[in-house]
C-alpha atoms as a PDB file:
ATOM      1  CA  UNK A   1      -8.779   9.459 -12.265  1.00  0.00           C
ATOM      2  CA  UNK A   2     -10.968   7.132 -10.986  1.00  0.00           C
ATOM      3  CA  UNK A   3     -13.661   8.131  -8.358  1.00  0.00           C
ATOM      4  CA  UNK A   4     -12.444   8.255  -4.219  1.00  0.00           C
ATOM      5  CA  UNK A   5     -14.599   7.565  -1.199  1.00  0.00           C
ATOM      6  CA  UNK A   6     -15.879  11.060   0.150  1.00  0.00           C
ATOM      7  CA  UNK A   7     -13.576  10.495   3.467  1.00  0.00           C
ATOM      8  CA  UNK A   8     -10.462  10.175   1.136  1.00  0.00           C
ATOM      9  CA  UNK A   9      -7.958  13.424   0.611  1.00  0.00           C
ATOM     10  CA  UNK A  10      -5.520  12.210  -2.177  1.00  0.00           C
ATOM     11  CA  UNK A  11      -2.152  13.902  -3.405  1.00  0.00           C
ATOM     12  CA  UNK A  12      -1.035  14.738  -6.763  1.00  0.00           C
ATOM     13  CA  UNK A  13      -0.398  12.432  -9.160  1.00  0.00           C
ATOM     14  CA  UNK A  14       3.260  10.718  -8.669  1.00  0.00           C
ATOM     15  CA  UNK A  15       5.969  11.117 -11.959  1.00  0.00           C
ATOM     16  CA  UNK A  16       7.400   8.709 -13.690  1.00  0.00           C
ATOM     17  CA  UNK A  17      10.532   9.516 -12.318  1.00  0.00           C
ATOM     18  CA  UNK A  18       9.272   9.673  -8.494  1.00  0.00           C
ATOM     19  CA  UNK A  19       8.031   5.736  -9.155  1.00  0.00           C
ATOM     20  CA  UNK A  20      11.418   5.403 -10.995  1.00  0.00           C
ATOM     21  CA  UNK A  21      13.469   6.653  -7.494  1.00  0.00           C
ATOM     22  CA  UNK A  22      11.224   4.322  -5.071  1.00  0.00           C
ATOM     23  CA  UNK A  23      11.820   1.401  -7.538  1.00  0.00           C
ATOM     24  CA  UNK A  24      15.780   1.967  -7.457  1.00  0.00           C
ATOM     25  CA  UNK A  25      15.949   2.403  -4.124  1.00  0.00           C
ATOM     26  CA  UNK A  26      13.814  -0.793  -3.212  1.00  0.00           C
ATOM     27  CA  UNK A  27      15.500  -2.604  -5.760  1.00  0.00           C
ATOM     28  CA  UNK A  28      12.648  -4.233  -7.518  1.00  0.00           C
ATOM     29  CA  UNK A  29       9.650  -2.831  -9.393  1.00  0.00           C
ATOM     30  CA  UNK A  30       6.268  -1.821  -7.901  1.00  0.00           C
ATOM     31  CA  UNK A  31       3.350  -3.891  -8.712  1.00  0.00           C
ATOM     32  CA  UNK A  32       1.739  -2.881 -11.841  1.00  0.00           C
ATOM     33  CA  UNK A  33      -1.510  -2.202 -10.304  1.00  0.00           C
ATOM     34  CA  UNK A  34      -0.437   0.006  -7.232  1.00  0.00           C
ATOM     35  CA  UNK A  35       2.000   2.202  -9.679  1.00  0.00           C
ATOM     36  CA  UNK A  36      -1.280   2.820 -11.302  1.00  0.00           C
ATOM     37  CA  UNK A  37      -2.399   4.122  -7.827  1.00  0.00           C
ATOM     38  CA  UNK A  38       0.584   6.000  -7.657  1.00  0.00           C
ATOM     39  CA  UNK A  39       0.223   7.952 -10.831  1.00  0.00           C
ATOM     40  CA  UNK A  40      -3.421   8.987 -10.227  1.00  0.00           C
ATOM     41  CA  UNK A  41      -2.993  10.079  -7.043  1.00  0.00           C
ATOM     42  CA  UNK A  42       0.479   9.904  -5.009  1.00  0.00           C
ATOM     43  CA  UNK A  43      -0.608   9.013  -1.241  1.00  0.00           C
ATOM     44  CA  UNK A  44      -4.209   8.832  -0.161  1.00  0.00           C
ATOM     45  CA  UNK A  45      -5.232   9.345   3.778  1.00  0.00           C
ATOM     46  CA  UNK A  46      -8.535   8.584   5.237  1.00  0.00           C
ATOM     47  CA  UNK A  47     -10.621   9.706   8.112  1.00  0.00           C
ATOM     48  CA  UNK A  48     -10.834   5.905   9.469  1.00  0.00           C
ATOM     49  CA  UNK A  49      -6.929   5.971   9.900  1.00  0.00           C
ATOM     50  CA  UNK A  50      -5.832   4.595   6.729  1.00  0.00           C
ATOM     51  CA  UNK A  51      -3.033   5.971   5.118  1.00  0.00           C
ATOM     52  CA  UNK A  52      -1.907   4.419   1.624  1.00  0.00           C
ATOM     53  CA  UNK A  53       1.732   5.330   1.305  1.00  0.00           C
ATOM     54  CA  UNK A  54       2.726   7.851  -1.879  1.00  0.00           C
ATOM     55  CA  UNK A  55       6.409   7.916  -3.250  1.00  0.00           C
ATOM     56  CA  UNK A  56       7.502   9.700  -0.080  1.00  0.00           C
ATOM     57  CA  UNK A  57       6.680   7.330   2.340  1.00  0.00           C
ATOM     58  CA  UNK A  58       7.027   3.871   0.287  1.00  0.00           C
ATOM     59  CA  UNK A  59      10.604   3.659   1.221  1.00  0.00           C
ATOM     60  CA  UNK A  60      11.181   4.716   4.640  1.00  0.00           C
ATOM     61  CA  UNK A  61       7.781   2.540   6.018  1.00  0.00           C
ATOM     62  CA  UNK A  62       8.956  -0.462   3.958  1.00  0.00           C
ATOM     63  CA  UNK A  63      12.922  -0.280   5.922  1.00  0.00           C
ATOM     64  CA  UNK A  64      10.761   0.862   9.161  1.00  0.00           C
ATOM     65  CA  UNK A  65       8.709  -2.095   8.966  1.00  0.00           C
ATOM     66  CA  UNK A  66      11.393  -4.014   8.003  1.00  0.00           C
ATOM     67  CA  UNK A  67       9.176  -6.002   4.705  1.00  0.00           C
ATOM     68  CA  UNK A  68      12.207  -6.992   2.789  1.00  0.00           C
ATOM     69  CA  UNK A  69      13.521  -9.252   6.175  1.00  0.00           C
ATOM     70  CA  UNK A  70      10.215 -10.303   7.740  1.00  0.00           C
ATOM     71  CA  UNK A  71       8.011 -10.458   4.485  1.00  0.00           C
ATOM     72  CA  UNK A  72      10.361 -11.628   1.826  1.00  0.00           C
ATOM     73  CA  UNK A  73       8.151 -10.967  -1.379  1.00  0.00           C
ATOM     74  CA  UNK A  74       5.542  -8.116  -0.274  1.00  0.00           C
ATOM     75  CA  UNK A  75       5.490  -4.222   0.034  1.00  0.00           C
ATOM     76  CA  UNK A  76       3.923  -2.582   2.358  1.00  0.00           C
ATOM     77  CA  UNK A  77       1.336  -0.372   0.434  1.00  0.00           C
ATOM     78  CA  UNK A  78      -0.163   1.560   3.418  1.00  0.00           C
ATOM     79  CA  UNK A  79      -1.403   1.575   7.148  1.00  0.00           C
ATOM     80  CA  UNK A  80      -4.094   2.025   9.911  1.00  0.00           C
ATOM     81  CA  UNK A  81      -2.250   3.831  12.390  1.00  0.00           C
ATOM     82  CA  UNK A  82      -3.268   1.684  14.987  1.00  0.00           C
ATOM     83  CA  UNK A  83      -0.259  -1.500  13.995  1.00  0.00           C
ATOM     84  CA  UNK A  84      -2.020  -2.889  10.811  1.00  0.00           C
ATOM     85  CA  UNK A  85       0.193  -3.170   7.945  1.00  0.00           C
ATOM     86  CA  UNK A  86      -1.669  -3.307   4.161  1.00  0.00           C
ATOM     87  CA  UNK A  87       0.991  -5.149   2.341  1.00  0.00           C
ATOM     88  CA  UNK A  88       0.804  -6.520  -1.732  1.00  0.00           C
ATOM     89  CA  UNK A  89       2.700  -9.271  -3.094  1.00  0.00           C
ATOM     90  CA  UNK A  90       5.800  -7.708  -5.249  1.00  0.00           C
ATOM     91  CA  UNK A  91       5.083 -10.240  -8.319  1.00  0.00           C
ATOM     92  CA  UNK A  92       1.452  -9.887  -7.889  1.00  0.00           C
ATOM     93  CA  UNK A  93      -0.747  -7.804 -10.605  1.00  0.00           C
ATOM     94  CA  UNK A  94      -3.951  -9.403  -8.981  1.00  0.00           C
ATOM     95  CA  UNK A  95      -4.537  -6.407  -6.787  1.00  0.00           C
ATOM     96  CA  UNK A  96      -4.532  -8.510  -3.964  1.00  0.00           C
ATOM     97  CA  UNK A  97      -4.177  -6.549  -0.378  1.00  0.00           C
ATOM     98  CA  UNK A  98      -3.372  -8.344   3.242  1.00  0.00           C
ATOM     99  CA  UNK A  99      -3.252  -6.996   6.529  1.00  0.00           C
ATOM    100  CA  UNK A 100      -0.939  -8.161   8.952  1.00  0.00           C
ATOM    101  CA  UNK A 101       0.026  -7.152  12.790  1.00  0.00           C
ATOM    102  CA  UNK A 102       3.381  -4.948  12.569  1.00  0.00           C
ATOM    103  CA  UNK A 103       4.885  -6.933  15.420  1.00  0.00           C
ATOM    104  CA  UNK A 104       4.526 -10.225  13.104  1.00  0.00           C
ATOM    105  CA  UNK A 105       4.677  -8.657   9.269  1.00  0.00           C
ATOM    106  CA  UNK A 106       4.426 -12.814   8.590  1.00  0.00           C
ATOM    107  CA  UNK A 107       2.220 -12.949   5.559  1.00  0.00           C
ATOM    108  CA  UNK A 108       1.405 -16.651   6.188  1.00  0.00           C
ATOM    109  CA  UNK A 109      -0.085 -14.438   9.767  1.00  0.00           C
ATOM    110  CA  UNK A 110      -1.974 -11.891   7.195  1.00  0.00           C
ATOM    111  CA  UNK A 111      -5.354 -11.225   6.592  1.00  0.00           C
ATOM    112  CA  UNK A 112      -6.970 -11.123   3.013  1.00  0.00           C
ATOM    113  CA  UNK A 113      -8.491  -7.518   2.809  1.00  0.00           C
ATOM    114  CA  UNK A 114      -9.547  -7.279  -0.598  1.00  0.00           C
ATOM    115  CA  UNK A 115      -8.759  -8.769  -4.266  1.00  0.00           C
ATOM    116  CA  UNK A 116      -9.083  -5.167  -5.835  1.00  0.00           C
ATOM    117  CA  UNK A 117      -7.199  -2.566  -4.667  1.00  0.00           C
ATOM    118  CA  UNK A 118      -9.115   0.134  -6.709  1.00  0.00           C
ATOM    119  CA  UNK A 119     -12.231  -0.763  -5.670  1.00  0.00           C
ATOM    120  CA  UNK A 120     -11.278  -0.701  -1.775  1.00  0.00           C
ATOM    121  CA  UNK A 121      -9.457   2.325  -2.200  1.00  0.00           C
ATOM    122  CA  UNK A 122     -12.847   3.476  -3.590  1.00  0.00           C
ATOM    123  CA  UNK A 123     -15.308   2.363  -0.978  1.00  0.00           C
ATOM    124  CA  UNK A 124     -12.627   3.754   1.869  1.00  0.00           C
ATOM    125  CA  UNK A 125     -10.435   1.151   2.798  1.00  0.00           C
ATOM    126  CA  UNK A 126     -12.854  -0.345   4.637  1.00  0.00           C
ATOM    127  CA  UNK A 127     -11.533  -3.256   6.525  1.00  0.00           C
ATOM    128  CA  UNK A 128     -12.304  -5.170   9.911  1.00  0.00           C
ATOM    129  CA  UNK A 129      -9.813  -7.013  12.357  1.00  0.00           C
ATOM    130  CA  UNK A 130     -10.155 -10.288  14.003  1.00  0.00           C
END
């Protein structure tokens, strides 16, 4: 397991089989770098809002935010809980993250956040919005 921001609480590690469910029930597979994520630690919260979704939240957010109709291509990886939407390209292994408004969830509208999703998991999901 790689090392967490202090202001991170992470779950247990996600099973094969848990990944397995979420990928059959969104009908495609998770990128390979966020099932990665998944298997070291299965959700992760932080104090500054940020919520990265585990295997328990992956699929209801992604039909609550509606990704598959109004970002054709992307999951929705996580949260702020203030309308900020972290979403990741579905073919993409880059470890790319964007934020975008939840009343547009346009990626051509999101913001780049980071090109390594381990390393801004590790400094906090740290991000700022325009």
């Amino acid at each position: 397991m790689y090392p967490l921001h202090n202001s991170a609480a992470a779950n247990l590690p996600a099973t094969e089989h848990e990944i397995l469910h979420v990928e059959k029930g969104l009908t495609f597979h998770l990128p390979q770098v966020y099932r990665y994520v998944l298997k070291e630690m299965n959700g992760l919260s932080f104090t500054n809002g940020v919520l990265i979704y585990g295997t328990a939240e992956l699929l209801e957010r992604n039909e609550t935010w509606e990704v598959a109709e109004y970002a054709k291509g992307y999951i929705a990886i996580g949260d702020d809980g203030g309308g900020m939407v972290f979403l990741m390209n579905r073919q993409g292994e880059d470890g790319h993250v964007f934020a975008v408004d939840c009343g547009d969830m346009n990626p051509q509208h999101a913001t780049l956040i980071t090109s390594d999703l381990n390393k801004w998991l590790q400094d906090g999901c740290q991000f700022e919005t325009i």
